[in-house]
N, C-alpha and C. Protein backbone atom coordinates (compact mmCIF):
# COMPACT_ATOMS: atom_id res chain seq x y z
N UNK A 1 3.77 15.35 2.77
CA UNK A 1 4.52 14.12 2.80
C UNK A 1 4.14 13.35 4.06
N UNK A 2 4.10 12.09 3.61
CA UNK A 2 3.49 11.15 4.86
C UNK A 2 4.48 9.98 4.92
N UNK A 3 5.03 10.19 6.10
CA UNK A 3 5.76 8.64 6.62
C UNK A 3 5.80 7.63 7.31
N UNK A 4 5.37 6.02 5.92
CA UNK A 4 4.85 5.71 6.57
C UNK A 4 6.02 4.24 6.85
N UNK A 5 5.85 3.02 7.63
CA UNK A 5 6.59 2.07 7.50
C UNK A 5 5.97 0.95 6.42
N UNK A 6 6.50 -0.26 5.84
CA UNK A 6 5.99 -0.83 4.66
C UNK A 6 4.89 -1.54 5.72
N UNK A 7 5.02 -1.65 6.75
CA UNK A 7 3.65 -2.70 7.10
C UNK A 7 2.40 -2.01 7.41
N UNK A 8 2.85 -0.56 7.09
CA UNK A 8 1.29 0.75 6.95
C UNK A 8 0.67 0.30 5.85
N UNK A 9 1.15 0.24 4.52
CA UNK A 9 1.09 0.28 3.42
C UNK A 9 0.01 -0.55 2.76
N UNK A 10 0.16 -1.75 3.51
CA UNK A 10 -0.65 -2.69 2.64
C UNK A 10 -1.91 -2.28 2.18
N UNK A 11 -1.65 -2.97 0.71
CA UNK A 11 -3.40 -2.80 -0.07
C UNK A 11 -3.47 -1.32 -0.63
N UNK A 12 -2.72 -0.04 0.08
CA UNK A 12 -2.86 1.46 0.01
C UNK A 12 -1.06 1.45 -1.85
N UNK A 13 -2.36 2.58 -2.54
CA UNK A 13 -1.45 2.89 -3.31
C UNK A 13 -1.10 4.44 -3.35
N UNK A 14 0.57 4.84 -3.16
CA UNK A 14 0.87 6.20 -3.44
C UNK A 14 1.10 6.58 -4.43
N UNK A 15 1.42 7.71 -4.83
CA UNK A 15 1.55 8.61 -6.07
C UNK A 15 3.08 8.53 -6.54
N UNK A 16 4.02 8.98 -5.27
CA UNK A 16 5.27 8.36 -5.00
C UNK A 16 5.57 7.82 -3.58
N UNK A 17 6.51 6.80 -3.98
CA UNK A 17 7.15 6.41 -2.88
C UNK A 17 9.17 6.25 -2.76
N UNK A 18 9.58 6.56 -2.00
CA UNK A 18 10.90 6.79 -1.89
C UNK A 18 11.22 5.53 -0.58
N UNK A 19 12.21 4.83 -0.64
CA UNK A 19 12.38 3.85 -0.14
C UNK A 19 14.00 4.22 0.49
N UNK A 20 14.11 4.57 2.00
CA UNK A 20 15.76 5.03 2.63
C UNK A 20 15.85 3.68 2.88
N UNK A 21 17.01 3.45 2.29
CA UNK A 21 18.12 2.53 3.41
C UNK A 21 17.27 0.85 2.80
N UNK A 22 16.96 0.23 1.72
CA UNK A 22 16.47 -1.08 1.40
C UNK A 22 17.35 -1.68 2.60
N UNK A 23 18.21 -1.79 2.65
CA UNK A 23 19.14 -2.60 3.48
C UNK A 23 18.53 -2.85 4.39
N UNK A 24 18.33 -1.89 5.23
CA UNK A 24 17.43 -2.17 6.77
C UNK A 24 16.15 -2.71 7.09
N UNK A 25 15.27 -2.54 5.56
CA UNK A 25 14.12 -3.47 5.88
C UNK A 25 14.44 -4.90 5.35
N UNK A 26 15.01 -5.00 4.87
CA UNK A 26 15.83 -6.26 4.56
C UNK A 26 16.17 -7.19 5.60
N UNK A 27 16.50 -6.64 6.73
CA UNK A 27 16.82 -7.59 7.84
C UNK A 27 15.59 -7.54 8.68
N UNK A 28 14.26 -7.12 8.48
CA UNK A 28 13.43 -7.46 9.45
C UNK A 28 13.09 -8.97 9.28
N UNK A 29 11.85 -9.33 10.19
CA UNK A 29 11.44 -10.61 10.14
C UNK A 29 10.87 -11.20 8.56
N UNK A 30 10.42 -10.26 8.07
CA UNK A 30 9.43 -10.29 6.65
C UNK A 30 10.11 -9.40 5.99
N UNK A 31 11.76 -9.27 5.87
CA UNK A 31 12.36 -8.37 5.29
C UNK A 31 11.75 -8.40 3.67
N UNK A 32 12.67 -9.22 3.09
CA UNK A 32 11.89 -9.40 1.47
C UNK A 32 10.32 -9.17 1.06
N UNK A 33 9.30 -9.70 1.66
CA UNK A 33 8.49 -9.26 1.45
C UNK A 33 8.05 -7.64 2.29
N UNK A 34 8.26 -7.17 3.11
CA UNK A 34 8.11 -5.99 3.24
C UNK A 34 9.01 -4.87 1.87
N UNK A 35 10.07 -5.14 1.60
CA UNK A 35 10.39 -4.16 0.33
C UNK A 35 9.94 -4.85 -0.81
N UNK A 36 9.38 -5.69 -0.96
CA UNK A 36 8.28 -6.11 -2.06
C UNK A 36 6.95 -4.82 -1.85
N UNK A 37 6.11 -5.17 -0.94
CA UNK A 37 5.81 -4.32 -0.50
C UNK A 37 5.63 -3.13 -0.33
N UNK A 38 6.83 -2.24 -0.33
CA UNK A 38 7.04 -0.76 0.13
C UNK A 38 7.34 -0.48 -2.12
N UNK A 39 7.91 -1.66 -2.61
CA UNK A 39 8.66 -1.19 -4.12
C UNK A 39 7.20 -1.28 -5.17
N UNK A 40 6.16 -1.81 -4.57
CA UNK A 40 4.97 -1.93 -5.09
C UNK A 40 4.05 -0.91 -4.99
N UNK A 41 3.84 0.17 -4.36
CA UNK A 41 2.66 0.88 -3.73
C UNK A 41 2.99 2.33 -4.82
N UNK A 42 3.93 2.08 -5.55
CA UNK A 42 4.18 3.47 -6.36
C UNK A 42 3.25 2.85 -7.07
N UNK A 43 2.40 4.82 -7.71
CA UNK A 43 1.76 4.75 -8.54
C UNK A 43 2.26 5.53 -9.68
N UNK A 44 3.22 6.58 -9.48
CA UNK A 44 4.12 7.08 -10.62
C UNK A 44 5.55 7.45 -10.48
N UNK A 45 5.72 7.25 -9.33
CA UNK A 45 7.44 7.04 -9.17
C UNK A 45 7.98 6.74 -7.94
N UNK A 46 9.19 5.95 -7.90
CA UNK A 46 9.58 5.07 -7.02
C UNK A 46 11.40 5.46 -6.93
N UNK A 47 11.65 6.09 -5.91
CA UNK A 47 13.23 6.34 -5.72
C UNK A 47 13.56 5.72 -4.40
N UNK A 48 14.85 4.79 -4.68
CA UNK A 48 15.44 4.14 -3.48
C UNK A 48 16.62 5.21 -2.94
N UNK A 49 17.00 5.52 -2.09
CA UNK A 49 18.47 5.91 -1.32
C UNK A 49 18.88 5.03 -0.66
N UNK A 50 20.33 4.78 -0.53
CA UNK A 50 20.71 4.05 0.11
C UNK A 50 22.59 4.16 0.41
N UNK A 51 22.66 3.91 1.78
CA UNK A 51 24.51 3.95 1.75
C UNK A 51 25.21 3.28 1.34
N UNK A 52 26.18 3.43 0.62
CA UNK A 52 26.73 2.35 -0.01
C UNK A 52 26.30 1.78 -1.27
N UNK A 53 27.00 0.10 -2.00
CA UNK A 53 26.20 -0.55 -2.74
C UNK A 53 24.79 -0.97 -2.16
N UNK A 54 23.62 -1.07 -3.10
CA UNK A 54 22.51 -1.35 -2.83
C UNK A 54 22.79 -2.64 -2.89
N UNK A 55 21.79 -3.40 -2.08
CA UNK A 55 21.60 -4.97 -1.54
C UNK A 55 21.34 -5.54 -3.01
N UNK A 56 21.92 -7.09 -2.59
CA UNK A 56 22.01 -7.60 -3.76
C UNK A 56 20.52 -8.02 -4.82
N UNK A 57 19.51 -7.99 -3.90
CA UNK A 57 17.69 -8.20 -4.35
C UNK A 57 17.72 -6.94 -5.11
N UNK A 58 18.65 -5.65 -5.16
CA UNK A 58 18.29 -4.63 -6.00
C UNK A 58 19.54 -4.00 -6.98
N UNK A 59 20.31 -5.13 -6.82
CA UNK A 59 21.41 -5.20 -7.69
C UNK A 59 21.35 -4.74 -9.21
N UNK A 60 20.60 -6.04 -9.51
CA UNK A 60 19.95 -6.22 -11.04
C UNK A 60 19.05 -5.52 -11.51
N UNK A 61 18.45 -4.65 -10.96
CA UNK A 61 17.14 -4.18 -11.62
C UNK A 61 17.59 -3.27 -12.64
N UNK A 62 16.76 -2.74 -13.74
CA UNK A 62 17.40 -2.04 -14.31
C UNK A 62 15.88 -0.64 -14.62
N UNK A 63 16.34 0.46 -14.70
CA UNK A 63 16.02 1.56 -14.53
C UNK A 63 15.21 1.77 -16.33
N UNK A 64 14.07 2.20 -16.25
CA UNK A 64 13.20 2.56 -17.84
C UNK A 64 13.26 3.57 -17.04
């Protein structure tokens, strides 16, 4: 397991990626596009954690 931050990421695709806390990259400078970013680089599965309700950009999504 390798940890990395979403601005490692660019261009690089993982196998999985697990995303703690959306909330917190959310408030960086390039919040939105960094969890654009970090929710993109899965190549076969993608799990968010998070405290609480998840932020409202991940409200709606819906789970296949």
């Amino acid at each position: 397991m390798v940890l990395l931050a979403s601005v490692e990421v660019w261009g690089l695709g993982c196998g999985g990626v697990l995303i703690a806390d959306p909330a917190a990259v959310l408030v960086g400078p390039l919040g939105r596009n960094d969890l654009y970013v970090a929710m993109t680089r899965a190549t076969r599965w993608l799990g968010v954690v998070h405290p609480g309700l998840p932020p409202v950009e991940l409200r709606e999504l819906t789970v296949s």
